[in-house]
C-alpha atoms as a PDB file:
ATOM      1  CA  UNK A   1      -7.981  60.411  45.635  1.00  0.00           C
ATOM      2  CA  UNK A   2      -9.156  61.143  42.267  1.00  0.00           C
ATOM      3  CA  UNK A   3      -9.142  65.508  41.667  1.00  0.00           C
ATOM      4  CA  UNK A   4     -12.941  65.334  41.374  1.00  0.00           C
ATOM      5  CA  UNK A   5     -13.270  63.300  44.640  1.00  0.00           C
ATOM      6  CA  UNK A   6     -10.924  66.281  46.481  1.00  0.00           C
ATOM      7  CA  UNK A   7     -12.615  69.145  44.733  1.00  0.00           C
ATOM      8  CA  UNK A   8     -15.628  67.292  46.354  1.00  0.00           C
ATOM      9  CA  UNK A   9     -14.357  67.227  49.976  1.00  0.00           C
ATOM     10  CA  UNK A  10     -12.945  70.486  49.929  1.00  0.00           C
ATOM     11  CA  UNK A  11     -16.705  71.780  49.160  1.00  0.00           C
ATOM     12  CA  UNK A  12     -18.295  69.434  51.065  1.00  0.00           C
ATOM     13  CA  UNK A  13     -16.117  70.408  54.312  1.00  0.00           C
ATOM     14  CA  UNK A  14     -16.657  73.844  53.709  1.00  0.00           C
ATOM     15  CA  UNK A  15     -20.726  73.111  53.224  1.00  0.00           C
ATOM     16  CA  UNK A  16     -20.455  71.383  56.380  1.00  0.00           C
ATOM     17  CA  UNK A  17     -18.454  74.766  58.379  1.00  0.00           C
ATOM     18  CA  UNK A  18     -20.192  77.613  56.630  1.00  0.00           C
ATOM     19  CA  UNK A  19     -23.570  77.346  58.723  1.00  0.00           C
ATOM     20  CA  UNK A  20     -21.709  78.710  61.750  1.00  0.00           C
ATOM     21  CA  UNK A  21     -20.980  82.232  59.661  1.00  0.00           C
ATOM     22  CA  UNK A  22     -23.128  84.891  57.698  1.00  0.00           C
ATOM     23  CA  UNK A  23     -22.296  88.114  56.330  1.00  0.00           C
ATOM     24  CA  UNK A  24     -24.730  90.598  55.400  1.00  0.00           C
ATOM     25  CA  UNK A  25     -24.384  90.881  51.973  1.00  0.00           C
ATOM     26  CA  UNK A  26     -22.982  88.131  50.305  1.00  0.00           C
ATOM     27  CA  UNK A  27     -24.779  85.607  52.714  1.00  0.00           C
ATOM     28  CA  UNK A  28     -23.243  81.706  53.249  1.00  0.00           C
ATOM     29  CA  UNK A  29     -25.961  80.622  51.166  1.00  0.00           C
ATOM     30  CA  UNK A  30     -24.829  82.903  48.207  1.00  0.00           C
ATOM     31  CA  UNK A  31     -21.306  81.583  48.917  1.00  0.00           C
ATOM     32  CA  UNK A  32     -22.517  78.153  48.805  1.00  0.00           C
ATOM     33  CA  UNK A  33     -24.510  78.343  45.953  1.00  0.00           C
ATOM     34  CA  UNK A  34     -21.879  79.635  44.376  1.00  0.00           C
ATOM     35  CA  UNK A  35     -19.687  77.043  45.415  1.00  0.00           C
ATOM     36  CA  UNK A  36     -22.261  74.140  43.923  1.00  0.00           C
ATOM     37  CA  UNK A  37     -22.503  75.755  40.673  1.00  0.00           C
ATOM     38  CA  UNK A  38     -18.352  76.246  40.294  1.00  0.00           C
ATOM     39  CA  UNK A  39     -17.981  72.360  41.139  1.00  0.00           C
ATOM     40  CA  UNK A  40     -20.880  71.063  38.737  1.00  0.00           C
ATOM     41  CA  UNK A  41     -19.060  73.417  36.298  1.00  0.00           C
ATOM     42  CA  UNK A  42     -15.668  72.268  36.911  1.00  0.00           C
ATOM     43  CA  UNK A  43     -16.854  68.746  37.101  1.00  0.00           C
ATOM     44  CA  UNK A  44     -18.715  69.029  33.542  1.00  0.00           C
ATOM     45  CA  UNK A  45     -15.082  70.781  32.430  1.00  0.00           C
ATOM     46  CA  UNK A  46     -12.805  67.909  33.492  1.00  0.00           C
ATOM     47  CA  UNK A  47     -15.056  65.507  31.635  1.00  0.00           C
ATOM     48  CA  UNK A  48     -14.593  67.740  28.448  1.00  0.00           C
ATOM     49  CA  UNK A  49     -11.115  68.588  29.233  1.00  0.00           C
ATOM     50  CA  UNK A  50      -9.551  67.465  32.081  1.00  0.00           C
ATOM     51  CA  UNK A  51      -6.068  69.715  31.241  1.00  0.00           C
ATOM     52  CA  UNK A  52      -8.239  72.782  31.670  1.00  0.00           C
ATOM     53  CA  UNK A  53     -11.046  71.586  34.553  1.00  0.00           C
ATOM     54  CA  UNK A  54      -7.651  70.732  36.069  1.00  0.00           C
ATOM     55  CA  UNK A  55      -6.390  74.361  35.821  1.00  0.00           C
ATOM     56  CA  UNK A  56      -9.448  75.745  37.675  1.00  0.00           C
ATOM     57  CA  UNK A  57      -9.938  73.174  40.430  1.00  0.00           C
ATOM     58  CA  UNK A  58      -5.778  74.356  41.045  1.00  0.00           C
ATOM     59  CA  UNK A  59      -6.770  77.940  41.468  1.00  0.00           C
ATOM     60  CA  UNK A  60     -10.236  76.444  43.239  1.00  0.00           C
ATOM     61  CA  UNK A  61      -8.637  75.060  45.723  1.00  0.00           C
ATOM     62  CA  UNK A  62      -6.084  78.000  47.641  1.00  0.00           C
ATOM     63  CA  UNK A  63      -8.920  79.566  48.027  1.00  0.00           C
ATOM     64  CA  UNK A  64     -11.360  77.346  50.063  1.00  0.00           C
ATOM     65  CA  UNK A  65      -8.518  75.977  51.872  1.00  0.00           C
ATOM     66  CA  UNK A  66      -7.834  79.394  53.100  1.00  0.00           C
ATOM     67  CA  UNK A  67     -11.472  79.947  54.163  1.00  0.00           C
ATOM     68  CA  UNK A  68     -11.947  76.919  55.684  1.00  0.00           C
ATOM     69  CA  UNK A  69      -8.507  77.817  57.291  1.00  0.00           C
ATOM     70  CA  UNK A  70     -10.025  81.132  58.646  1.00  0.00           C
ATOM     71  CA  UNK A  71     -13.554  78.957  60.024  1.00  0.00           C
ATOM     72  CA  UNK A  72     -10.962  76.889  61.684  1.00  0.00           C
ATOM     73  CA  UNK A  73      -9.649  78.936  62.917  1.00  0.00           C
ATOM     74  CA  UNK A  74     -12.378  81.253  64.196  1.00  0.00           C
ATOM     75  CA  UNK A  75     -11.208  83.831  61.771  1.00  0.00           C
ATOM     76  CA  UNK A  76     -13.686  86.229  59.746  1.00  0.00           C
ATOM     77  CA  UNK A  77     -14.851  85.594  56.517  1.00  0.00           C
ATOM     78  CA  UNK A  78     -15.444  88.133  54.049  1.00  0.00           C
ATOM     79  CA  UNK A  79     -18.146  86.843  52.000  1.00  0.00           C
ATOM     80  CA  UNK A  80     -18.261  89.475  49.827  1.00  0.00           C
ATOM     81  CA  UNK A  81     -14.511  88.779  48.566  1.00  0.00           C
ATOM     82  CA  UNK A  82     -15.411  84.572  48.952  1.00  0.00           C
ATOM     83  CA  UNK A  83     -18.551  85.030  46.447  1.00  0.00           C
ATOM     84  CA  UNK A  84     -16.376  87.526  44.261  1.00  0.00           C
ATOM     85  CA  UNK A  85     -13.908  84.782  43.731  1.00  0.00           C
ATOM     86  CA  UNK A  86     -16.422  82.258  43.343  1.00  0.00           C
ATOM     87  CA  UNK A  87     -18.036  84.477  40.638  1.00  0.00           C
ATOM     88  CA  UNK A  88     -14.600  84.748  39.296  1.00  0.00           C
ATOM     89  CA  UNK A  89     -13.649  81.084  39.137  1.00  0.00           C
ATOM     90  CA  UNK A  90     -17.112  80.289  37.699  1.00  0.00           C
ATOM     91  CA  UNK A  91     -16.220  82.820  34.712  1.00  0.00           C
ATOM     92  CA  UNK A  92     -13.189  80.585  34.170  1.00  0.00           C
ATOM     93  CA  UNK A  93     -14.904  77.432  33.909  1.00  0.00           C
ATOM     94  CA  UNK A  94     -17.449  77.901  32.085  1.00  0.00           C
END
């Protein structure tokens, strides 16, 4: 699977789990917003240079694997830290 294809799944799973969950003020639409706006980003980065679109879909990725860990899991999810990363990671790519 091709980085952009598993960047892809990761968000898509994660799309696909986060209508279970809310949080007050950084609601799952905020986080997934957020979400679609890092990977059009990252995708637009890799085609411009994939060394560093590479480097943010690798610190991208720990993090939505641990959320989707915590849906899994039935765990809590702080959307307020989740969009804060996002909003970090988005700084990066862009």
């Amino acid at each position: 699977m091709t980085p952009q294809k598993s960047m892809m799944a990761i968000v898509l799973t994660a799309a696909l789990t986060l209508p279970n969950l809310a949080y007050a003020a950084c609601t799952q639409q905020d986080a997934m917003a957020k979400a679609t706006q890092l990977s059009q980003l990252v995708q637009a980065k890799m085609a411009k240079d994939p060394a560093s679109g590479q480097a943010v879909m690798m610190k991208m990725q720990p993090i939505m694997q641990a959320n989707q860990a915590k849906m899994t899991s039935g765990g809590t999810i702080d959307w307020d830290s989740v969009c804060t990363q996002y909003d970090a990671l988005i700084t990066q790519a862009q």
